[in-house]
N, C-alpha and C. Protein backbone atom coordinates (compact mmCIF):
# COMPACT_ATOMS: atom_id res chain seq x y z
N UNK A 1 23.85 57.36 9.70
CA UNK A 1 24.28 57.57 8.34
C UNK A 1 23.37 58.64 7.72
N UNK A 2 24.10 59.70 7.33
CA UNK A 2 23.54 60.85 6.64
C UNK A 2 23.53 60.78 5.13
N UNK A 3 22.41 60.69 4.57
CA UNK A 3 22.33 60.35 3.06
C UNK A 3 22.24 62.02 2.22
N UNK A 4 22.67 61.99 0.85
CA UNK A 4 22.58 63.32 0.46
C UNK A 4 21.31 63.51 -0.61
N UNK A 5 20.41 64.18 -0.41
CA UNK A 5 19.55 64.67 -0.70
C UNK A 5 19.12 63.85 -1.95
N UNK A 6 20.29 64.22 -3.51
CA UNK A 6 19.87 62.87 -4.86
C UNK A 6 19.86 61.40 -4.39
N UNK A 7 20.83 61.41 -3.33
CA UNK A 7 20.04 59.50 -2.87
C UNK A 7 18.99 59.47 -2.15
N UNK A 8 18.39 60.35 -1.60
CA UNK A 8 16.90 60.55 -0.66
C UNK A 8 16.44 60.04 -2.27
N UNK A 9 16.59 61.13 -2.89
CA UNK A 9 15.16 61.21 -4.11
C UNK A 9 15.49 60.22 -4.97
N UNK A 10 16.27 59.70 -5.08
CA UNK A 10 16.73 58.44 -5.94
C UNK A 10 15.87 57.13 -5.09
N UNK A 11 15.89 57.25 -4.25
CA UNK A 11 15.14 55.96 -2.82
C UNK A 11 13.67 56.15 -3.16
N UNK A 12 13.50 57.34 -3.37
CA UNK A 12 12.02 57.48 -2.99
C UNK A 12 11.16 57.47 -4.36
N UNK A 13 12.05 57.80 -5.19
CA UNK A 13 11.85 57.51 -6.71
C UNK A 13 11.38 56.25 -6.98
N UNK A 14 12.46 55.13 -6.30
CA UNK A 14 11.87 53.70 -6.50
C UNK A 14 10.91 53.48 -5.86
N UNK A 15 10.36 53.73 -4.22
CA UNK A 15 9.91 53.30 -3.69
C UNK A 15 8.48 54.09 -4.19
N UNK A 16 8.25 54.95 -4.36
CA UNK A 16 6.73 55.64 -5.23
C UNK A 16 6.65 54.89 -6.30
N UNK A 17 7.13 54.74 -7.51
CA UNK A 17 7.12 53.54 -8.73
C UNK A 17 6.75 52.51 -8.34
N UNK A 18 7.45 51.44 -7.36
CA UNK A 18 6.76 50.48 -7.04
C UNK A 18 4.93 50.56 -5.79
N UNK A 19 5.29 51.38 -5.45
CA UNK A 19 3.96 51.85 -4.44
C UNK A 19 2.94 52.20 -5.28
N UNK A 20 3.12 52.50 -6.50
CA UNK A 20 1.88 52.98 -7.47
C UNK A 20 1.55 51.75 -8.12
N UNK A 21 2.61 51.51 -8.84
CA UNK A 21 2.10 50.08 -9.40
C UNK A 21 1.69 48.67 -8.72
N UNK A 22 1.97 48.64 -7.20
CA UNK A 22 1.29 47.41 -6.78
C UNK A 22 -0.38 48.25 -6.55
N UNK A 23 -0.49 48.95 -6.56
CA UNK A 23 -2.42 48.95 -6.49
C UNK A 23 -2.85 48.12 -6.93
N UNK A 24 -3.95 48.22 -6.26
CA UNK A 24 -5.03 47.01 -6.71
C UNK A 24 -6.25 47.65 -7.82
N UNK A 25 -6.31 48.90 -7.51
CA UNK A 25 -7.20 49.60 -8.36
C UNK A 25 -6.84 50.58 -9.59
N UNK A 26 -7.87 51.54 -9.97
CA UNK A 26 -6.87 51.85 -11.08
C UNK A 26 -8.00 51.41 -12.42
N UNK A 27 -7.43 52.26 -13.58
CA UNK A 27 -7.77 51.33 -14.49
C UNK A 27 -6.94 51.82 -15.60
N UNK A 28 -6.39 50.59 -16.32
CA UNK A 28 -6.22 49.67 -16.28
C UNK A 28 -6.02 49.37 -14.62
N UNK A 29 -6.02 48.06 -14.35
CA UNK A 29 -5.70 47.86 -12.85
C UNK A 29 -4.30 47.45 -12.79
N UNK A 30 -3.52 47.64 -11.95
CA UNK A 30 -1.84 47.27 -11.69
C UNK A 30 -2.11 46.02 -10.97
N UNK A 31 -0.77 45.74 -10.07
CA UNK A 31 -0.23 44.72 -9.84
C UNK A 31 -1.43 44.05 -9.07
N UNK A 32 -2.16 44.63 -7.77
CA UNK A 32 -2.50 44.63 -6.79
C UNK A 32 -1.99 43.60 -5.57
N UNK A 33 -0.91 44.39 -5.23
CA UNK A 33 -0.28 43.88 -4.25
C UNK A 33 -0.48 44.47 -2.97
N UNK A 34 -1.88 45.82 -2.88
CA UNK A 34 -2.19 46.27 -1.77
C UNK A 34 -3.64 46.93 -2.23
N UNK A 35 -4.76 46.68 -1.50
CA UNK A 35 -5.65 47.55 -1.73
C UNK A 35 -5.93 48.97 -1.51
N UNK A 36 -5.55 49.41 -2.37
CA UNK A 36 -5.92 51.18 -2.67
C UNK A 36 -5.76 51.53 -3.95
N UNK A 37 -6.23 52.83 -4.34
CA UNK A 37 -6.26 54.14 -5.54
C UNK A 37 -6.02 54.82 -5.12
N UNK A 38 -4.88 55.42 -4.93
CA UNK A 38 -4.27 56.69 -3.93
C UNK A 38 -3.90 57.62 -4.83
N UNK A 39 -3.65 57.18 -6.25
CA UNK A 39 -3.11 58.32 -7.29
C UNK A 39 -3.91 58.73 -7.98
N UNK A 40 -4.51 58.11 -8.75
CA UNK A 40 -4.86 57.91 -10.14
C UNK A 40 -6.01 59.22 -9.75
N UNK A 41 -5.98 60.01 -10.72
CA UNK A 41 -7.05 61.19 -11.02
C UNK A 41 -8.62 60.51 -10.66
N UNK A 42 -8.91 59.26 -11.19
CA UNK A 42 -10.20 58.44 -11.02
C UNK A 42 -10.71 58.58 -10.11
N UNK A 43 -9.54 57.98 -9.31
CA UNK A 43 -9.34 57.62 -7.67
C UNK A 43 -9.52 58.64 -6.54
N UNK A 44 -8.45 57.87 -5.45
CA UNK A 44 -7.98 59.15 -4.64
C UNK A 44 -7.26 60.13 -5.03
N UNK A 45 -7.02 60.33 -6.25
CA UNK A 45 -6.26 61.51 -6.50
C UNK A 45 -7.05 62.93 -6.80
N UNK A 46 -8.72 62.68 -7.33
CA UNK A 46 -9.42 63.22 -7.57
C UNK A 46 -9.93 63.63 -6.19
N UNK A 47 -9.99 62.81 -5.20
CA UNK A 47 -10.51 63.09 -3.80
C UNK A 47 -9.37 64.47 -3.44
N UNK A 48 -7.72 63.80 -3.07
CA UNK A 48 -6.93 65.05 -2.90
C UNK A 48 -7.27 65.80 -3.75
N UNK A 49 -7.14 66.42 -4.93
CA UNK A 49 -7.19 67.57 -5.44
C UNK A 49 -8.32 68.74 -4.75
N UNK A 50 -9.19 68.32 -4.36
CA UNK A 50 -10.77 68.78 -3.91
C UNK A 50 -10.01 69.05 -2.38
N UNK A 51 -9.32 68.31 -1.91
CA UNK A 51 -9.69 68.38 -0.17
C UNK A 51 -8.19 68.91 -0.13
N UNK A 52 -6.72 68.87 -0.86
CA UNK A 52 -5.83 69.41 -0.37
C UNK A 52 -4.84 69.85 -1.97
N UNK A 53 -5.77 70.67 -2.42
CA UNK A 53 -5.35 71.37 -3.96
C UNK A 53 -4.00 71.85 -4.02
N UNK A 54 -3.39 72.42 -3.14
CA UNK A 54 -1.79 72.78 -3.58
C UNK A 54 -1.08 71.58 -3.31
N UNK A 55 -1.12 70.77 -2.24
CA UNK A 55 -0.41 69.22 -2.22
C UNK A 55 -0.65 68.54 -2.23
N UNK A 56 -1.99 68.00 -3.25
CA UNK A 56 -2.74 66.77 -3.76
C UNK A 56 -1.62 65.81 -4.18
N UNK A 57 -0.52 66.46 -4.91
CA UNK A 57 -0.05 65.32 -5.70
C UNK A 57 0.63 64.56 -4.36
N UNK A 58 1.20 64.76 -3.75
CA UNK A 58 1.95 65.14 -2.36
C UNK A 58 1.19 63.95 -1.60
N UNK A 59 -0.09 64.54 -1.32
CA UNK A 59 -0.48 63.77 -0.33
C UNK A 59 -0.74 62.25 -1.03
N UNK A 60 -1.49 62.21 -1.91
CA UNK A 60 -1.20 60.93 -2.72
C UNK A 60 -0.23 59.80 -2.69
N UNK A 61 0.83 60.47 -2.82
CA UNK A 61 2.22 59.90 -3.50
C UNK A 61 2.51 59.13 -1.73
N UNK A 62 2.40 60.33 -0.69
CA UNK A 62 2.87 60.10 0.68
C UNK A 62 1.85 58.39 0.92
N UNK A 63 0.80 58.66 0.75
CA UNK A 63 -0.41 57.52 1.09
C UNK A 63 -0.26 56.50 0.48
N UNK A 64 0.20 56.79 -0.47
CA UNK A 64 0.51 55.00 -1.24
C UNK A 64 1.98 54.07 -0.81
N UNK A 65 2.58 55.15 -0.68
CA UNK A 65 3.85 55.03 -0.23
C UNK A 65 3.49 54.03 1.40
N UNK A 66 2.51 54.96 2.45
CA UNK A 66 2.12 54.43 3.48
C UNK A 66 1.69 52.76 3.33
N UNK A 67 0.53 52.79 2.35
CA UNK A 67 -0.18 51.58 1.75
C UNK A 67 0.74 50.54 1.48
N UNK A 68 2.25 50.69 0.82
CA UNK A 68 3.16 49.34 0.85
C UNK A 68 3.75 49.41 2.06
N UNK A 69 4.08 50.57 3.07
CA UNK A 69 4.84 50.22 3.99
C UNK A 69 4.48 49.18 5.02
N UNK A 70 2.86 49.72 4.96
CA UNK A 70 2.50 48.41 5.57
C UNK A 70 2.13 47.21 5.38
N UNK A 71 1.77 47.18 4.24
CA UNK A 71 2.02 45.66 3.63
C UNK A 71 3.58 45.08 3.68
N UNK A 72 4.38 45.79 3.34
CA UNK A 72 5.45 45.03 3.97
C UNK A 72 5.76 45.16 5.44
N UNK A 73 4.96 45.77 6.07
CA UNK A 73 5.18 45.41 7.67
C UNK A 73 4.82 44.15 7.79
N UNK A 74 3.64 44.27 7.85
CA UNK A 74 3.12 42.99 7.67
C UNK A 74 4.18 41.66 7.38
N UNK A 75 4.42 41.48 6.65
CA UNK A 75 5.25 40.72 5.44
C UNK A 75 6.60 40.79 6.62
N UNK A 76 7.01 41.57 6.73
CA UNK A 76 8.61 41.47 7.99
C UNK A 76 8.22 40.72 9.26
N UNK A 77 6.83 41.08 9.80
CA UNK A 77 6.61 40.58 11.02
C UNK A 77 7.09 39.18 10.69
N UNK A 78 6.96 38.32 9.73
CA UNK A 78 6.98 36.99 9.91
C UNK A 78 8.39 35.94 9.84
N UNK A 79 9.79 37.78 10.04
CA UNK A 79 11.08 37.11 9.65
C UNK A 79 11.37 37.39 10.71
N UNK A 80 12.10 36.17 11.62
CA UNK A 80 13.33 36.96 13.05
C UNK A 80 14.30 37.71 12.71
N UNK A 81 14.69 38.55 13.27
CA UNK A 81 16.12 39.22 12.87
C UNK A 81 15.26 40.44 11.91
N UNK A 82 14.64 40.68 11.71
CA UNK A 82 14.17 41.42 11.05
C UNK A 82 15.14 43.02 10.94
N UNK A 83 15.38 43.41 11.97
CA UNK A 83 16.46 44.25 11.87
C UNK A 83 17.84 44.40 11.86
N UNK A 84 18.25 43.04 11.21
CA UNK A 84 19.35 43.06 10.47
C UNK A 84 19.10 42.69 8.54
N UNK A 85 18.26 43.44 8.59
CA UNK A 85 17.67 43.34 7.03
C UNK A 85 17.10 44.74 6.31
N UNK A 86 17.19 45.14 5.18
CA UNK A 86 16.57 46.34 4.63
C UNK A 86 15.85 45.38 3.51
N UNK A 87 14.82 46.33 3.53
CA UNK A 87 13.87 46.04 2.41
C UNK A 87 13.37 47.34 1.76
N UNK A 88 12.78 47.74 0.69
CA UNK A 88 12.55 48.74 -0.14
C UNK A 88 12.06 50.11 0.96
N UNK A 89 11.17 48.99 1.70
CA UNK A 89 10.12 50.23 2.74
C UNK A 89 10.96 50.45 3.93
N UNK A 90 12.08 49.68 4.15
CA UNK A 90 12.24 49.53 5.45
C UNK A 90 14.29 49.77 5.52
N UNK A 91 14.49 50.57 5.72
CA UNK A 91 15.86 50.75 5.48
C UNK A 91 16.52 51.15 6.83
N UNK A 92 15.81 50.98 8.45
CA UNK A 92 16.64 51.30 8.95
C UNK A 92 15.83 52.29 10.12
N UNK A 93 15.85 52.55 10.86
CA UNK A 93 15.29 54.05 11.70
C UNK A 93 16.01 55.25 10.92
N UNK A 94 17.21 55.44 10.76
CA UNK A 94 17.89 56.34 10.46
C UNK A 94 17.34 57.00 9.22
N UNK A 95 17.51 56.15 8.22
CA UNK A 95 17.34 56.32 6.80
C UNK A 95 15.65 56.55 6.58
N UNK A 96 14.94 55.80 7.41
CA UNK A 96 13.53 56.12 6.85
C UNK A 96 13.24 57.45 7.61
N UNK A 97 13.67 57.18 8.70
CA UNK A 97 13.09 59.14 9.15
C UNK A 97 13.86 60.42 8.12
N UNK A 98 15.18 60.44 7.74
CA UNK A 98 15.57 60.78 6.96
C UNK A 98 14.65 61.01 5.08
N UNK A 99 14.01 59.70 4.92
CA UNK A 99 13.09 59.71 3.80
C UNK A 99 11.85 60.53 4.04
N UNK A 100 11.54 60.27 5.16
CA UNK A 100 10.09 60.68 5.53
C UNK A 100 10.34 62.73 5.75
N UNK A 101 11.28 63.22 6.28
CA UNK A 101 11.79 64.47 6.14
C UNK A 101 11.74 64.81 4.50
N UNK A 102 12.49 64.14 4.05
CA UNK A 102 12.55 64.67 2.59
C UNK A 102 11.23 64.75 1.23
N UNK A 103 10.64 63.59 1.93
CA UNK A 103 8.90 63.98 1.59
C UNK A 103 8.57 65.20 2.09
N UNK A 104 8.32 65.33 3.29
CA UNK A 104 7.76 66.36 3.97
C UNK A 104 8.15 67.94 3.36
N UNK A 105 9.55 68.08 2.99
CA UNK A 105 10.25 68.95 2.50
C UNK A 105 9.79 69.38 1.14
N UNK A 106 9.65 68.24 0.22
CA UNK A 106 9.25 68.71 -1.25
C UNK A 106 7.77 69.07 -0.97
N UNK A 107 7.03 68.29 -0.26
CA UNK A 107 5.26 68.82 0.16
C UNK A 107 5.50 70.21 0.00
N UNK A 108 6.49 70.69 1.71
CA UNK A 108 6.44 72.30 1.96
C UNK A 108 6.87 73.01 1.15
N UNK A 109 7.65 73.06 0.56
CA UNK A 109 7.55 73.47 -1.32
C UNK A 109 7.19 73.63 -1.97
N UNK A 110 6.25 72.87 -2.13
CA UNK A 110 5.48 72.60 -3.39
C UNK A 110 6.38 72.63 -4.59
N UNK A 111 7.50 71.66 -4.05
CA UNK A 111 8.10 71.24 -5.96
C UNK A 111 6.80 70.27 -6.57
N UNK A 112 6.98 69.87 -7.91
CA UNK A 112 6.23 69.08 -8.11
C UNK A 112 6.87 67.79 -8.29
N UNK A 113 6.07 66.84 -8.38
CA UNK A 113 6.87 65.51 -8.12
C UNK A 113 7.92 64.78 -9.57
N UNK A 114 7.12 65.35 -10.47
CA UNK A 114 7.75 64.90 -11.44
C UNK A 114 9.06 65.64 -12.27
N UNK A 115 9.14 67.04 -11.16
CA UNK A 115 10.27 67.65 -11.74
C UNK A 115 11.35 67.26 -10.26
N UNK A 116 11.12 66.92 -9.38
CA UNK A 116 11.92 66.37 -8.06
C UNK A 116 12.03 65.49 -9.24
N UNK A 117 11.76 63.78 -9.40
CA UNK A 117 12.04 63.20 -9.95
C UNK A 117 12.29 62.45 -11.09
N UNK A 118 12.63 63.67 -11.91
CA UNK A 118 12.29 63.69 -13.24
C UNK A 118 11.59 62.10 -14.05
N UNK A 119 12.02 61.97 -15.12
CA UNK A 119 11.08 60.59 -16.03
C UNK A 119 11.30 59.47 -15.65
N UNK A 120 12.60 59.28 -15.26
CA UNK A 120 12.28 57.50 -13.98
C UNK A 120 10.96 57.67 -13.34
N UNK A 121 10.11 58.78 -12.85
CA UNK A 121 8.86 58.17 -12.06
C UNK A 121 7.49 58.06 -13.04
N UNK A 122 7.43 56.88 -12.87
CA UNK A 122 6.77 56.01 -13.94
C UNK A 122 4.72 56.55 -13.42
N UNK A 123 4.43 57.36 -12.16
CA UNK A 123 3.26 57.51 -11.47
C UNK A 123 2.47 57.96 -12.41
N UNK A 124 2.79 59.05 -12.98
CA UNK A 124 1.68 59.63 -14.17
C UNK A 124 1.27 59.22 -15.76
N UNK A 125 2.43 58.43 -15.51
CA UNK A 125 2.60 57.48 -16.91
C UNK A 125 1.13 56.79 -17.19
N UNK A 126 1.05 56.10 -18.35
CA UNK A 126 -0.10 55.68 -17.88
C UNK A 126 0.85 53.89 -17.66
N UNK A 127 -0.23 53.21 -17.14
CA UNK A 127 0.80 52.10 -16.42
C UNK A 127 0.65 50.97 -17.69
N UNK A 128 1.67 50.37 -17.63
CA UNK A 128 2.15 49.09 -18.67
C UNK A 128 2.87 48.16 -17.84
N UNK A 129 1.95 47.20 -17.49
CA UNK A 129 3.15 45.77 -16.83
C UNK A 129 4.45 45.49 -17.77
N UNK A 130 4.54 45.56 -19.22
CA UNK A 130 6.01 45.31 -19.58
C UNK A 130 6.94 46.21 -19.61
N UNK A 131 6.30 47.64 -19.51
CA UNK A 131 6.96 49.25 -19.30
C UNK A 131 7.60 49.02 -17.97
N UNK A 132 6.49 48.44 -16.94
CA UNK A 132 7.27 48.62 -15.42
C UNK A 132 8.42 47.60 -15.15
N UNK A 133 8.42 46.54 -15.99
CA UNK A 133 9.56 45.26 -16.13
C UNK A 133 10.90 45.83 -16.47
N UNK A 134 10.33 46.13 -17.76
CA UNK A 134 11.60 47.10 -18.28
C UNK A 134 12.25 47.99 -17.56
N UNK A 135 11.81 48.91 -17.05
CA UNK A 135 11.99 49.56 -15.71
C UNK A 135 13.04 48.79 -14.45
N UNK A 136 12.46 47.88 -14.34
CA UNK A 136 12.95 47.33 -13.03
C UNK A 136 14.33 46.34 -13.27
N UNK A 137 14.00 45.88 -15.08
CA UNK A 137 15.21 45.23 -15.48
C UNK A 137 16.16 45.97 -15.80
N UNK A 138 16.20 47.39 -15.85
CA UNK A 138 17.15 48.10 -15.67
C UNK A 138 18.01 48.81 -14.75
N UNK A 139 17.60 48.13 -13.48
CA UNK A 139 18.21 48.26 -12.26
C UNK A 139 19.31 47.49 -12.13
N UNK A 140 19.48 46.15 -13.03
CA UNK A 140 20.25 44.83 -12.44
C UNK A 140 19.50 43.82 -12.35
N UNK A 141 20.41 42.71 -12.36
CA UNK A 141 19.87 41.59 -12.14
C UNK A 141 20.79 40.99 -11.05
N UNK A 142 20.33 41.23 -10.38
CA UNK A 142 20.63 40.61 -8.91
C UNK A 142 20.39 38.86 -8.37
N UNK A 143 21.28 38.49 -8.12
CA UNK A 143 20.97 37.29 -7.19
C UNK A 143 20.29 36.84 -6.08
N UNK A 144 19.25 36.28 -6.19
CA UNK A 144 17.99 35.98 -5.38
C UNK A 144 18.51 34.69 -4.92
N UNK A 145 18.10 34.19 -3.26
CA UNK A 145 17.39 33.18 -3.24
C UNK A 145 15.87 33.32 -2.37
N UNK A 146 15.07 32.28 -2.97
CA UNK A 146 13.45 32.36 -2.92
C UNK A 146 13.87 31.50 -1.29
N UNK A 147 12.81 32.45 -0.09
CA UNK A 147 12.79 31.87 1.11
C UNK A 147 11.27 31.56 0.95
N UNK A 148 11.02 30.94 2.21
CA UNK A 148 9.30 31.02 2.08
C UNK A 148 8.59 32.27 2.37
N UNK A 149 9.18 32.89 3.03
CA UNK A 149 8.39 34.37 3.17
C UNK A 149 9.23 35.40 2.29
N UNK A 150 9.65 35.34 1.18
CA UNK A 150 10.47 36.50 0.35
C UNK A 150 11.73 35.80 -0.10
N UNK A 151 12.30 37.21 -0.98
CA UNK A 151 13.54 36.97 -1.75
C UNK A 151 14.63 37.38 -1.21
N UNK A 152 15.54 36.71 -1.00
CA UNK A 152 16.58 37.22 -0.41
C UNK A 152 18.13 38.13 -1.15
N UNK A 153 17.90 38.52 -1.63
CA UNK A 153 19.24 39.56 -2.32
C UNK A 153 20.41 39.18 -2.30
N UNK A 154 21.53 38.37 -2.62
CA UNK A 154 22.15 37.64 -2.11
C UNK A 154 23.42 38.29 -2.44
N UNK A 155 23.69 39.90 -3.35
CA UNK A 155 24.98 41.27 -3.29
C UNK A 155 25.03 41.54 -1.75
N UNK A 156 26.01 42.09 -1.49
CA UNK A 156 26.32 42.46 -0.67
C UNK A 156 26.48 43.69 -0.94
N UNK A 157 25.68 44.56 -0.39
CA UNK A 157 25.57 46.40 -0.22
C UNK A 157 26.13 46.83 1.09
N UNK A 158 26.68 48.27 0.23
CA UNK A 158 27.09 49.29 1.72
C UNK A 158 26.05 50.18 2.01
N UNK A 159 25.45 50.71 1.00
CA UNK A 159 24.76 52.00 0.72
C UNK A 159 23.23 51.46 0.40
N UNK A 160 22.04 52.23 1.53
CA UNK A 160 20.92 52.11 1.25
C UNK A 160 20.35 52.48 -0.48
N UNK A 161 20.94 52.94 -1.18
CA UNK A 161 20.66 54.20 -2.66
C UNK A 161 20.72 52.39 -3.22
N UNK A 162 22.19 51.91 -3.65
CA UNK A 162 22.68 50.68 -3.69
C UNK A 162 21.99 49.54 -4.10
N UNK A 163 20.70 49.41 -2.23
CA UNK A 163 20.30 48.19 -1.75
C UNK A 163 19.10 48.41 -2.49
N UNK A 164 18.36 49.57 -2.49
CA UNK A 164 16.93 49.93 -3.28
C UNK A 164 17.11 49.38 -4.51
N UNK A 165 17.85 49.62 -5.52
CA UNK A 165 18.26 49.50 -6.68
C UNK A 165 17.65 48.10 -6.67
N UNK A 166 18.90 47.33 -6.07
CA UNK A 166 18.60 45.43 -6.06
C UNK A 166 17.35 44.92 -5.45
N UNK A 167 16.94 45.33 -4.42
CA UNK A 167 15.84 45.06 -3.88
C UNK A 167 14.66 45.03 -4.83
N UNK A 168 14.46 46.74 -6.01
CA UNK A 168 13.61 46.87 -7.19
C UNK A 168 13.74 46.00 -7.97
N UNK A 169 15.06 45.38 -8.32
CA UNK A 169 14.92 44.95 -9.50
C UNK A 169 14.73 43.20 -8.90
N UNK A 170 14.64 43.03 -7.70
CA UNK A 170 14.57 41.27 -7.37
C UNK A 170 12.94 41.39 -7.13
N UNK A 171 12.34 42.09 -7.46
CA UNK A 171 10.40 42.07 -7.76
C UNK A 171 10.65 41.34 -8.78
N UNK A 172 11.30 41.18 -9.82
CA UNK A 172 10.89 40.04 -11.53
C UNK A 172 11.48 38.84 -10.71
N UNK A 173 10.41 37.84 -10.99
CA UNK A 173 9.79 38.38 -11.91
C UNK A 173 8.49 38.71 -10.95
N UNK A 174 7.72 39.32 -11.49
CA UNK A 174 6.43 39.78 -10.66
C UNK A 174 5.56 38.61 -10.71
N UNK A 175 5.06 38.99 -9.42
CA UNK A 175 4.02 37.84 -8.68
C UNK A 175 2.75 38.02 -8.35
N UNK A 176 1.77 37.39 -7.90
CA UNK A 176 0.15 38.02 -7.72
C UNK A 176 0.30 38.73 -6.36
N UNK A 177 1.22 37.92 -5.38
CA UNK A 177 1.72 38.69 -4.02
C UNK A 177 3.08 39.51 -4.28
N UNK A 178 2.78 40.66 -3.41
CA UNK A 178 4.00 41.18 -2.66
C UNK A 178 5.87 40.10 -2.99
N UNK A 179 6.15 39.66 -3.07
CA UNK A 179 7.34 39.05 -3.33
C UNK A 179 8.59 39.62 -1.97
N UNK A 180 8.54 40.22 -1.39
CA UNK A 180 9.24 40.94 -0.12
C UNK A 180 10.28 40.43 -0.62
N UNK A 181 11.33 41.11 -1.78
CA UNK A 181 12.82 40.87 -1.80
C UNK A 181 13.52 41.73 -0.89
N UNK A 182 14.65 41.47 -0.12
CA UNK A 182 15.42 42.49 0.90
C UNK A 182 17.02 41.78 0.53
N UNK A 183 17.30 42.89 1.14
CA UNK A 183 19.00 41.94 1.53
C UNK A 183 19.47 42.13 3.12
N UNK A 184 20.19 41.50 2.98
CA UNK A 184 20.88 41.68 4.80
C UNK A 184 21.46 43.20 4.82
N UNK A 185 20.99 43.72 6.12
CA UNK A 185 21.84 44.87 6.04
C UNK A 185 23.50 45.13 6.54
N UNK A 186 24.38 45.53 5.88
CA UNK A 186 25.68 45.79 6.49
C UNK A 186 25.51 45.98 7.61
């Protein structure tokens, strides 16, 4: 499945928003649903600027992004069937190499991130837990049921663009952990 370019950046839109705000660091501090400062000027963002000045923002955005993927690796290892399921980080071989190209693409560019994704990306904002709610309650309210290892999405999606959407918005309500909402994949 070949996705078109505004649903790449629409995917990755959510998935950077939520990748920034589960940090653990930071200040104010976010969710911390993974340990790192990969953005924040304080942080590692101040490190990139110094060590990779034309795609600091870039490399950042890519690393945090990394930082939930594997926390929800983690978090999948513990479901069978695992690949008959999408989750925010995890959409598929197809679709994530596809994502991971389209990062790579805006890097070699040097667009900047916030004009790729215009004011939905909440990264430079400064962060507000009821700003990012709001946010996420404007995705939908989707039907959950609570498993012991995550939320289960309980729409039925065709389209990865779709499944992100519900998947974002089945994080509320927010938790001290990770919450791993997914849905089954078509």
């Amino acid at each position: 499945m070949r996705l078109p370019p505004t649903q790449l950046d629409e995917i990755l839109r959510l998935q950077l928003n939520v990748a920034w705000a589960g940090e653990s660091a930071g200040s104010p501090p976010r969710l911390g649903w993974w340990k790192s400062d990969l953005v924040d000027a304080e942080g590692g963002g101040d490190l990139f600027a110094r060590l990779t000045p034309k795609t600091a923002a870039w490399a950042s955005l890519i690393l945090v992004r990394a930082a939930a993927i594997r926390v929800e690796e983690t978090a999948l290892a513990t479901f069978h069937g695992r690949d008959r399921m999408w989750s925010l980080f995890h959409l598929g071989f197809a679709v994530d190499e596809q994502l991971e190209d389209r990062l790579a693409f805006h890097r070699t560019h040097r667009h900047e991130p916030s004009e790729v994704f215009g004011d939905g990306l909440l990264v430079y904002k400064p962060w507000s837990k009821p700003g990012f709610e709001a946010a996420l309650q404007k995705l939908g309210k989707p039907k959950i049921e609570t498993v012991p290892n995550g939320r289960r999405v309980l729409s039925r999606v065709s389209a990865p663009v779709e499944a992100c959407a519900l998947i974002a918005a089945a994080l509320l309500p927010l938790e001290q952990n990770y919450p791993l909402p997914y849905v089954d994949a078509p």
